[in-house]
PDB file of N, CA and C in Angstrom:
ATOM      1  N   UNK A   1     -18.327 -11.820 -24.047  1.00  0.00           N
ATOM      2  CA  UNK A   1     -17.620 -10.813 -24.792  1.00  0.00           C
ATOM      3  C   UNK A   1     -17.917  -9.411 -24.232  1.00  0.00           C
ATOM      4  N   UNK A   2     -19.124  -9.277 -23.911  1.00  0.00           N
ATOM      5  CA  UNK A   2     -19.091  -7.727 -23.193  1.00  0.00           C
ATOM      6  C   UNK A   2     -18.341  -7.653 -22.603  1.00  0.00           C
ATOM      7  N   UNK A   3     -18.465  -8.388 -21.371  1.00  0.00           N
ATOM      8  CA  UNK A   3     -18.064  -8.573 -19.995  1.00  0.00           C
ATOM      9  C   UNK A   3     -16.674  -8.374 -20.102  1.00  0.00           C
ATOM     10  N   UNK A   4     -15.831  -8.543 -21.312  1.00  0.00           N
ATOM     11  CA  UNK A   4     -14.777  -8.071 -21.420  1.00  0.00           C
ATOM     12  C   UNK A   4     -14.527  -7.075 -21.948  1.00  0.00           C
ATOM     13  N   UNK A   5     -15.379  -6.649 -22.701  1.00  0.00           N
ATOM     14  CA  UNK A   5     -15.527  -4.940 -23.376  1.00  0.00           C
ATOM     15  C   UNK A   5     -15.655  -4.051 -22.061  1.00  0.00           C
ATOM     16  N   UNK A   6     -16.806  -4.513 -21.160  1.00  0.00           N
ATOM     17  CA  UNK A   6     -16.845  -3.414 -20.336  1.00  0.00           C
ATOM     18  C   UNK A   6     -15.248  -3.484 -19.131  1.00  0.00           C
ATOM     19  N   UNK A   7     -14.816  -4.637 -18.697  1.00  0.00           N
ATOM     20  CA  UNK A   7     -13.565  -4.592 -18.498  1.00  0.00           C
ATOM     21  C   UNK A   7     -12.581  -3.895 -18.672  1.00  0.00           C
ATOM     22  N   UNK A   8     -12.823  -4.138 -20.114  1.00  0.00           N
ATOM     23  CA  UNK A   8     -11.572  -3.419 -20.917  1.00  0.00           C
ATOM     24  C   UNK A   8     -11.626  -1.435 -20.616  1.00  0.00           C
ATOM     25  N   UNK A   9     -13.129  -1.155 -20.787  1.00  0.00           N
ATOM     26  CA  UNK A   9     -13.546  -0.069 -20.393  1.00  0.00           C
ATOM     27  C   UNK A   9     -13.025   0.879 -19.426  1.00  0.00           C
ATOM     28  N   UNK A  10     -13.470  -0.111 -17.944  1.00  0.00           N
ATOM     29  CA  UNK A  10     -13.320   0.182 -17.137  1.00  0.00           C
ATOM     30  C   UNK A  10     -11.836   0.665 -16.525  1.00  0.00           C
ATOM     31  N   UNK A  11     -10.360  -0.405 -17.245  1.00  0.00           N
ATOM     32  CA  UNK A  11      -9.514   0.033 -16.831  1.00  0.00           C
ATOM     33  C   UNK A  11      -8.978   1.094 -17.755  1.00  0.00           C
ATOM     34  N   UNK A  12      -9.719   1.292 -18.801  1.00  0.00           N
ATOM     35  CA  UNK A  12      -8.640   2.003 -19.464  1.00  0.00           C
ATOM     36  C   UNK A  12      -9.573   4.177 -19.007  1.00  0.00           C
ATOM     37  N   UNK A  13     -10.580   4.123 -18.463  1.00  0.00           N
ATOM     38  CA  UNK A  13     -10.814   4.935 -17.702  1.00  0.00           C
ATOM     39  C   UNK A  13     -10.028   5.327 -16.058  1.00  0.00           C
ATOM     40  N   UNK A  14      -9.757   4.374 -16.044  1.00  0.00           N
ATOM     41  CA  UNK A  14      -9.110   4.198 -14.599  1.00  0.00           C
ATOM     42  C   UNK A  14      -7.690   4.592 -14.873  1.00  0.00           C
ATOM     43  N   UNK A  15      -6.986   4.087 -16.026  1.00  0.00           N
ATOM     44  CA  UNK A  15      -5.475   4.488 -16.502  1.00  0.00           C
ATOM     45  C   UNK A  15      -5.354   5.817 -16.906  1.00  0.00           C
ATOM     46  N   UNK A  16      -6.442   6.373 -17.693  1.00  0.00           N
ATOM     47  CA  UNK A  16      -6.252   7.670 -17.843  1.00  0.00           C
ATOM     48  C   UNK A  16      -7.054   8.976 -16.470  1.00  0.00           C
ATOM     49  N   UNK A  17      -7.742   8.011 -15.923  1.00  0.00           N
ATOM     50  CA  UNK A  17      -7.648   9.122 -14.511  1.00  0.00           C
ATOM     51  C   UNK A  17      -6.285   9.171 -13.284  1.00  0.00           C
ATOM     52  N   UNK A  18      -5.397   8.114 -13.654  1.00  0.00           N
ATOM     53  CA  UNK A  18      -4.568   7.901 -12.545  1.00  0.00           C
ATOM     54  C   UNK A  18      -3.403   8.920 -13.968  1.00  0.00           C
ATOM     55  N   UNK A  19      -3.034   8.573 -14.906  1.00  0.00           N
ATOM     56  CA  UNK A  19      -2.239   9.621 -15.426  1.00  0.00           C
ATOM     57  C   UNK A  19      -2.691  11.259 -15.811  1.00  0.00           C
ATOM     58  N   UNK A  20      -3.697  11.468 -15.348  1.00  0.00           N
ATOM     59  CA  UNK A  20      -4.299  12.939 -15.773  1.00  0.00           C
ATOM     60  C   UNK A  20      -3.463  13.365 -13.957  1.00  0.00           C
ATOM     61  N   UNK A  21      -3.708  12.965 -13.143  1.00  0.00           N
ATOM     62  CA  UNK A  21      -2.812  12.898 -11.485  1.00  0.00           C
ATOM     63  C   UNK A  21      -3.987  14.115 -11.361  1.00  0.00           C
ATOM     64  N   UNK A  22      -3.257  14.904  -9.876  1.00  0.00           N
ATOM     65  CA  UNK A  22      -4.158  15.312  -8.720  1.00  0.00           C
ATOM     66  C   UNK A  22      -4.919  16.654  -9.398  1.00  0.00           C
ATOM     67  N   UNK A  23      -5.557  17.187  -9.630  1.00  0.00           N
ATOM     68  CA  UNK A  23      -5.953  18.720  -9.660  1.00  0.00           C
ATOM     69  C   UNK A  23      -5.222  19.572  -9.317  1.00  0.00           C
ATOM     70  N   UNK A  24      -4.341  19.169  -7.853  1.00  0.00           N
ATOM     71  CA  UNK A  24      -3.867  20.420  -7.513  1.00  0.00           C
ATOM     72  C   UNK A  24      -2.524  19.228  -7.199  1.00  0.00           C
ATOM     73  N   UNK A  25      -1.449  20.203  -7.185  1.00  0.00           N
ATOM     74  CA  UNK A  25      -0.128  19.407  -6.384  1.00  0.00           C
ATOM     75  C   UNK A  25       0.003  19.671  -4.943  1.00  0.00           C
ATOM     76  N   UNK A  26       0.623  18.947  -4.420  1.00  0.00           N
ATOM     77  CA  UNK A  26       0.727  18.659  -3.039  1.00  0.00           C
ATOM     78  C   UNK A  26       1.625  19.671  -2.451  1.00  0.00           C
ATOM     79  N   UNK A  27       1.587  20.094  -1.468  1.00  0.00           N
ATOM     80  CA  UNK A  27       2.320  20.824  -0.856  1.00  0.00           C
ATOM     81  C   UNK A  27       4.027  20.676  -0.818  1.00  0.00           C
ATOM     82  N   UNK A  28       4.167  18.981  -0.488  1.00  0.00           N
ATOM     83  CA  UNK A  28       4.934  18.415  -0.333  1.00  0.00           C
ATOM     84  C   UNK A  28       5.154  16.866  -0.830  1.00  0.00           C
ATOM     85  N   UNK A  29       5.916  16.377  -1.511  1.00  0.00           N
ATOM     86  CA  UNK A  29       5.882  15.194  -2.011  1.00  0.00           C
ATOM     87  C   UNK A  29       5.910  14.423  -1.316  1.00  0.00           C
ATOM     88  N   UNK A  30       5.151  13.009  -1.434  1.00  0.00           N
ATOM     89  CA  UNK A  30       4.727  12.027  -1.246  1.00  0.00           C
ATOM     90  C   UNK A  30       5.204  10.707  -1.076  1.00  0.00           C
ATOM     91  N   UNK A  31       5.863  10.040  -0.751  1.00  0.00           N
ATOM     92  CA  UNK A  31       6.925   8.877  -0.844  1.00  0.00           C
ATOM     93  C   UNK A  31       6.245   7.597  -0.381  1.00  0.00           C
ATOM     94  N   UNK A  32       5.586   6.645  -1.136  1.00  0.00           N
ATOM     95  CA  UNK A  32       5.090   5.567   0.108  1.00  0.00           C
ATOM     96  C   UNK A  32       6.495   4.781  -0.243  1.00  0.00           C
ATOM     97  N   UNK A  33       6.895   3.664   0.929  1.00  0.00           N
ATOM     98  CA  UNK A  33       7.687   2.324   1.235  1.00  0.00           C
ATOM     99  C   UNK A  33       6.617   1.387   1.366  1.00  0.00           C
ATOM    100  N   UNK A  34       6.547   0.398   0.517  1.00  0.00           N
ATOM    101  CA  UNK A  34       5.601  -0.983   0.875  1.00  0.00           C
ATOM    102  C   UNK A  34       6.394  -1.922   1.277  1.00  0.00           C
ATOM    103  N   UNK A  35       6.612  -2.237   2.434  1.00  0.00           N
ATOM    104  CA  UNK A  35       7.179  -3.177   2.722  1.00  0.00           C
ATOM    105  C   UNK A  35       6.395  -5.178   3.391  1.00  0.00           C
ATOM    106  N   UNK A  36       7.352  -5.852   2.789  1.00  0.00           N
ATOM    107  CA  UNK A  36       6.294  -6.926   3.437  1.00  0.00           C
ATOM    108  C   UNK A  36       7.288  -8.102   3.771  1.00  0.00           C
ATOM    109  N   UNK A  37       6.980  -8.400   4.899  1.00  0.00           N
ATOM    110  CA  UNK A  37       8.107  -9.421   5.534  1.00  0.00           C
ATOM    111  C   UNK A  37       7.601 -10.778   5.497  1.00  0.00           C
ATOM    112  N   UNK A  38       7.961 -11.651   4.553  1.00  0.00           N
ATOM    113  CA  UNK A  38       7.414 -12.906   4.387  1.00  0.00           C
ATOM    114  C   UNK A  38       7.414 -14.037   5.731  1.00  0.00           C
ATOM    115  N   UNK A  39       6.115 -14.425   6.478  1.00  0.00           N
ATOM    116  CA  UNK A  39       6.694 -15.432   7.391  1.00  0.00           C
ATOM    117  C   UNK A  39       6.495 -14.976   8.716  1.00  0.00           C
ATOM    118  N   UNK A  40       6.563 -13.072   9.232  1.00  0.00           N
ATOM    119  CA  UNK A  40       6.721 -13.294   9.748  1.00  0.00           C
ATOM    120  C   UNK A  40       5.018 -12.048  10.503  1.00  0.00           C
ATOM    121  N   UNK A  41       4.908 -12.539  11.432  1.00  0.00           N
ATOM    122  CA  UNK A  41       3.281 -11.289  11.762  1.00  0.00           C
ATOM    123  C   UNK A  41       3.333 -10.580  12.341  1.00  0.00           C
ATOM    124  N   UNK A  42       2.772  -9.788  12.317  1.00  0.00           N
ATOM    125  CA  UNK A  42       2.750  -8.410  12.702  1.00  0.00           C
ATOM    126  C   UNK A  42       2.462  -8.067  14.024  1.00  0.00           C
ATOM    127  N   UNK A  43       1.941  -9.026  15.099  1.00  0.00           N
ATOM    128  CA  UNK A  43       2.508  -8.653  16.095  1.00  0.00           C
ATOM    129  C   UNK A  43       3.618  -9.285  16.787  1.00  0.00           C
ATOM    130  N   UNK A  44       4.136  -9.846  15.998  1.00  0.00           N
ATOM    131  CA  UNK A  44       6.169  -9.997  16.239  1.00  0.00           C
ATOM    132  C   UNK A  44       6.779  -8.753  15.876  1.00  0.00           C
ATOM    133  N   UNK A  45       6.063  -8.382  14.785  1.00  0.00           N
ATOM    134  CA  UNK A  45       6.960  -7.044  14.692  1.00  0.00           C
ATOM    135  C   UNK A  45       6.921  -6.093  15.699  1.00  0.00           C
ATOM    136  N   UNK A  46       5.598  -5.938  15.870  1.00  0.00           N
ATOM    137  CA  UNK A  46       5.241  -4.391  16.782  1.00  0.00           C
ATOM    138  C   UNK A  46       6.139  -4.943  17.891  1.00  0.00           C
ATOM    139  N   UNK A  47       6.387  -6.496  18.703  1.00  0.00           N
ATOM    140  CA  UNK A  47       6.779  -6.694  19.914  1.00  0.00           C
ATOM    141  C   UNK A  47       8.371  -6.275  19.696  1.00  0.00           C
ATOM    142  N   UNK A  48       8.854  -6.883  18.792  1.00  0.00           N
ATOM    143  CA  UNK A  48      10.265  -6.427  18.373  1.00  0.00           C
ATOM    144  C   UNK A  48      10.144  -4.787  18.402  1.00  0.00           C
ATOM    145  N   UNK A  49       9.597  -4.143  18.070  1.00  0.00           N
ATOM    146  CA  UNK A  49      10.033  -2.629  17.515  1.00  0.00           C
ATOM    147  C   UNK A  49       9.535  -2.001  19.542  1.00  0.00           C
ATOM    148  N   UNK A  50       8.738  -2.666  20.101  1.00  0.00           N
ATOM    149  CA  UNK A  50       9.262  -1.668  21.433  1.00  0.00           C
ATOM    150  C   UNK A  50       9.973  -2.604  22.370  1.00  0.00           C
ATOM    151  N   UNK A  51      10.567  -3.678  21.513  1.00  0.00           N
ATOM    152  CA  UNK A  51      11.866  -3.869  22.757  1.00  0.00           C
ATOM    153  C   UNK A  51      13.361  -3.317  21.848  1.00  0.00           C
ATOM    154  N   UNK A  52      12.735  -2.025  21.006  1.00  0.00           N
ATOM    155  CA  UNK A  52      14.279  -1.600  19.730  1.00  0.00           C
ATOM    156  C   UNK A  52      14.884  -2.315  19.591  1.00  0.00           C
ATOM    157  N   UNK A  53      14.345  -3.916  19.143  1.00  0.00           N
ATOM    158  CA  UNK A  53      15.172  -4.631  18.214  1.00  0.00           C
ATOM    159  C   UNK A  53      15.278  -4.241  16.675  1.00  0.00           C
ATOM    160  N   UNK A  54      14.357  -3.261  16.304  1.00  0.00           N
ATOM    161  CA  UNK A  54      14.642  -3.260  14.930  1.00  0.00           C
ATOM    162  C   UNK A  54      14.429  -1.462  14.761  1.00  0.00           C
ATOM    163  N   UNK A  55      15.801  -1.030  15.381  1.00  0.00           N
ATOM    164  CA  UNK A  55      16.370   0.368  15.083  1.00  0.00           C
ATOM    165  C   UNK A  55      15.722   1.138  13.615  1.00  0.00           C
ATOM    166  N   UNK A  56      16.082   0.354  12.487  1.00  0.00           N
ATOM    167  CA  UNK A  56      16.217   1.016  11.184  1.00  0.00           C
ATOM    168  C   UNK A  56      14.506   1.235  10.987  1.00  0.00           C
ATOM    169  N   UNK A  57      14.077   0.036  11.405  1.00  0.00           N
ATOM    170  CA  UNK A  57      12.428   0.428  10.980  1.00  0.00           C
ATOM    171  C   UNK A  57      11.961   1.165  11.927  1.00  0.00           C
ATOM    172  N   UNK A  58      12.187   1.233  13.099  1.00  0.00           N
ATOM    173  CA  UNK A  58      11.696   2.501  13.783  1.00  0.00           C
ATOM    174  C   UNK A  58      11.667   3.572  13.306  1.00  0.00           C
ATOM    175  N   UNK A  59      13.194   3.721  12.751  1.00  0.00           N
ATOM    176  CA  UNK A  59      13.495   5.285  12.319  1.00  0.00           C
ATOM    177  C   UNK A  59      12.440   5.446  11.276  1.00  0.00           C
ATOM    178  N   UNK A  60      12.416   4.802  10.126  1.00  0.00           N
ATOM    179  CA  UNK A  60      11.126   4.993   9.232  1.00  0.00           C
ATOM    180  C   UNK A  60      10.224   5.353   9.815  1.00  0.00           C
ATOM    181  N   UNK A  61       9.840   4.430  10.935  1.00  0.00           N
ATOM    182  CA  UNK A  61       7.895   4.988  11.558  1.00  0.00           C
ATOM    183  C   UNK A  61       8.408   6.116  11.744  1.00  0.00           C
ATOM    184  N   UNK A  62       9.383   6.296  12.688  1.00  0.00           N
ATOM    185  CA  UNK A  62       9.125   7.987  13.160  1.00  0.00           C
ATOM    186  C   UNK A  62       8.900   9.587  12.389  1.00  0.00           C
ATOM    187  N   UNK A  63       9.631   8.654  10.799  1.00  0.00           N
ATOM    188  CA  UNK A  63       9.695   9.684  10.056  1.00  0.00           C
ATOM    189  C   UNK A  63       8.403   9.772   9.326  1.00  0.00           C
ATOM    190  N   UNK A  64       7.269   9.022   9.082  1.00  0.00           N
ATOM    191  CA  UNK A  64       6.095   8.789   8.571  1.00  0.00           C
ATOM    192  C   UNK A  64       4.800   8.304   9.574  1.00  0.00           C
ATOM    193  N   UNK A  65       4.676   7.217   8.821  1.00  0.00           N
ATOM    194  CA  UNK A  65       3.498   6.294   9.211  1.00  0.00           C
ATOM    195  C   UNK A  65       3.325   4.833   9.002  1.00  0.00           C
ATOM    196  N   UNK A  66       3.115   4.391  10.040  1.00  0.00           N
ATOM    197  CA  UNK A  66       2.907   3.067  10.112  1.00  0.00           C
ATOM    198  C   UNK A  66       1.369   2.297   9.674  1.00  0.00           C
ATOM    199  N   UNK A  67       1.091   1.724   8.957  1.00  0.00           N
ATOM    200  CA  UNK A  67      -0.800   1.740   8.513  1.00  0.00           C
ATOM    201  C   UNK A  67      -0.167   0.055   8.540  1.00  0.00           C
ATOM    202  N   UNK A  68      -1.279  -0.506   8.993  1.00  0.00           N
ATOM    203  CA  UNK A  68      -1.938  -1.984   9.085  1.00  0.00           C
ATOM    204  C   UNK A  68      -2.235  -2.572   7.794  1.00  0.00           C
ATOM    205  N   UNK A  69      -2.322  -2.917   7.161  1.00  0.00           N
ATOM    206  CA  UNK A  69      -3.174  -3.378   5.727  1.00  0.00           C
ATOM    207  C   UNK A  69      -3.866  -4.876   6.069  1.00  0.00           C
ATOM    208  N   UNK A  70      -4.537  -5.227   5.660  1.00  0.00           N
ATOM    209  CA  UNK A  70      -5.607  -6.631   5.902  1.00  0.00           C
ATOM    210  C   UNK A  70      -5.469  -6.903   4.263  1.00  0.00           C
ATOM    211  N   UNK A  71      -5.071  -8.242   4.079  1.00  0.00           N
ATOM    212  CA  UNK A  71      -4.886  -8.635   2.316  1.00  0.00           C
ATOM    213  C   UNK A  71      -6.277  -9.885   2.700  1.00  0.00           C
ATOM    214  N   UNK A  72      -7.233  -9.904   1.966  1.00  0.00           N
ATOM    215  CA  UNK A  72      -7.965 -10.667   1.839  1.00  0.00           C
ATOM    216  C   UNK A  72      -8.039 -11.458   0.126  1.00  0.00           C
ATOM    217  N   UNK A  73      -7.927 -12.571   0.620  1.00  0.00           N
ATOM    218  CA  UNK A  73      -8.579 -13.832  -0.733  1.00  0.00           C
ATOM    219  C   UNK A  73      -9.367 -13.980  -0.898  1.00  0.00           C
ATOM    220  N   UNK A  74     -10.075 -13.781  -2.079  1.00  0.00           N
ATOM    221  CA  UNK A  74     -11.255 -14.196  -2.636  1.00  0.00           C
ATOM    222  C   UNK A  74     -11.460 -15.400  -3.111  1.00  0.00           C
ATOM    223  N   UNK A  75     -12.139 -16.295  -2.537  1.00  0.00           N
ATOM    224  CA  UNK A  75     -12.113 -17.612  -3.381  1.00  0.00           C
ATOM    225  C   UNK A  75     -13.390 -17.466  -4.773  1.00  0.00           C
ATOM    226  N   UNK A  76     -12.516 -18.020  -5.854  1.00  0.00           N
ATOM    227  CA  UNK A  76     -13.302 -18.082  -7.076  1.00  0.00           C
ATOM    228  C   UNK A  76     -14.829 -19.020  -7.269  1.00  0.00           C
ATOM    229  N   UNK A  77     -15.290 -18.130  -7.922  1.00  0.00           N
ATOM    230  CA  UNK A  77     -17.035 -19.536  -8.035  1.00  0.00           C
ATOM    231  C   UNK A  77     -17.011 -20.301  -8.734  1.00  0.00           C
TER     232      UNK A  77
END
């Protein structure tokens, strides 16, 4: 029962620091795209994007940023 009290705790500190937002505002707004292509890996993509098979997502990188992400599973005890 703690263990879910402090749970419970924990996110609802976390909900009201993510809606209180930044101290200061940003210069310029912020836009992320999460995109995720089921099936297929990521270095098919990168090989596709410098032989410009895939025009439209280029244009995105160029206009931003491209970041890697690593999704790891936790197996349960």
């Amino acid at each position: 029962m703690r263990t879910i009290a402090l749970w419970l705790a924990v996110l609802s500190a976390g909900t009201a620091a993510l809606a209180a937002g930044p101290a200061t505002a940003p210069s310029q707004p912020r836009n992320v795209i999460l995109m995720g292509w089921d099936g297929c890996h990521r270095n098919h993509v990168n090989a596709l994007l410098k032989q410009d098979r895939l025009p439209n997502l280029k244009k995105l990188i160029a206009e931003g940023t491209l970041v890697d992400i690593v999704i790891a599973v936790l197996k349960a005890r």
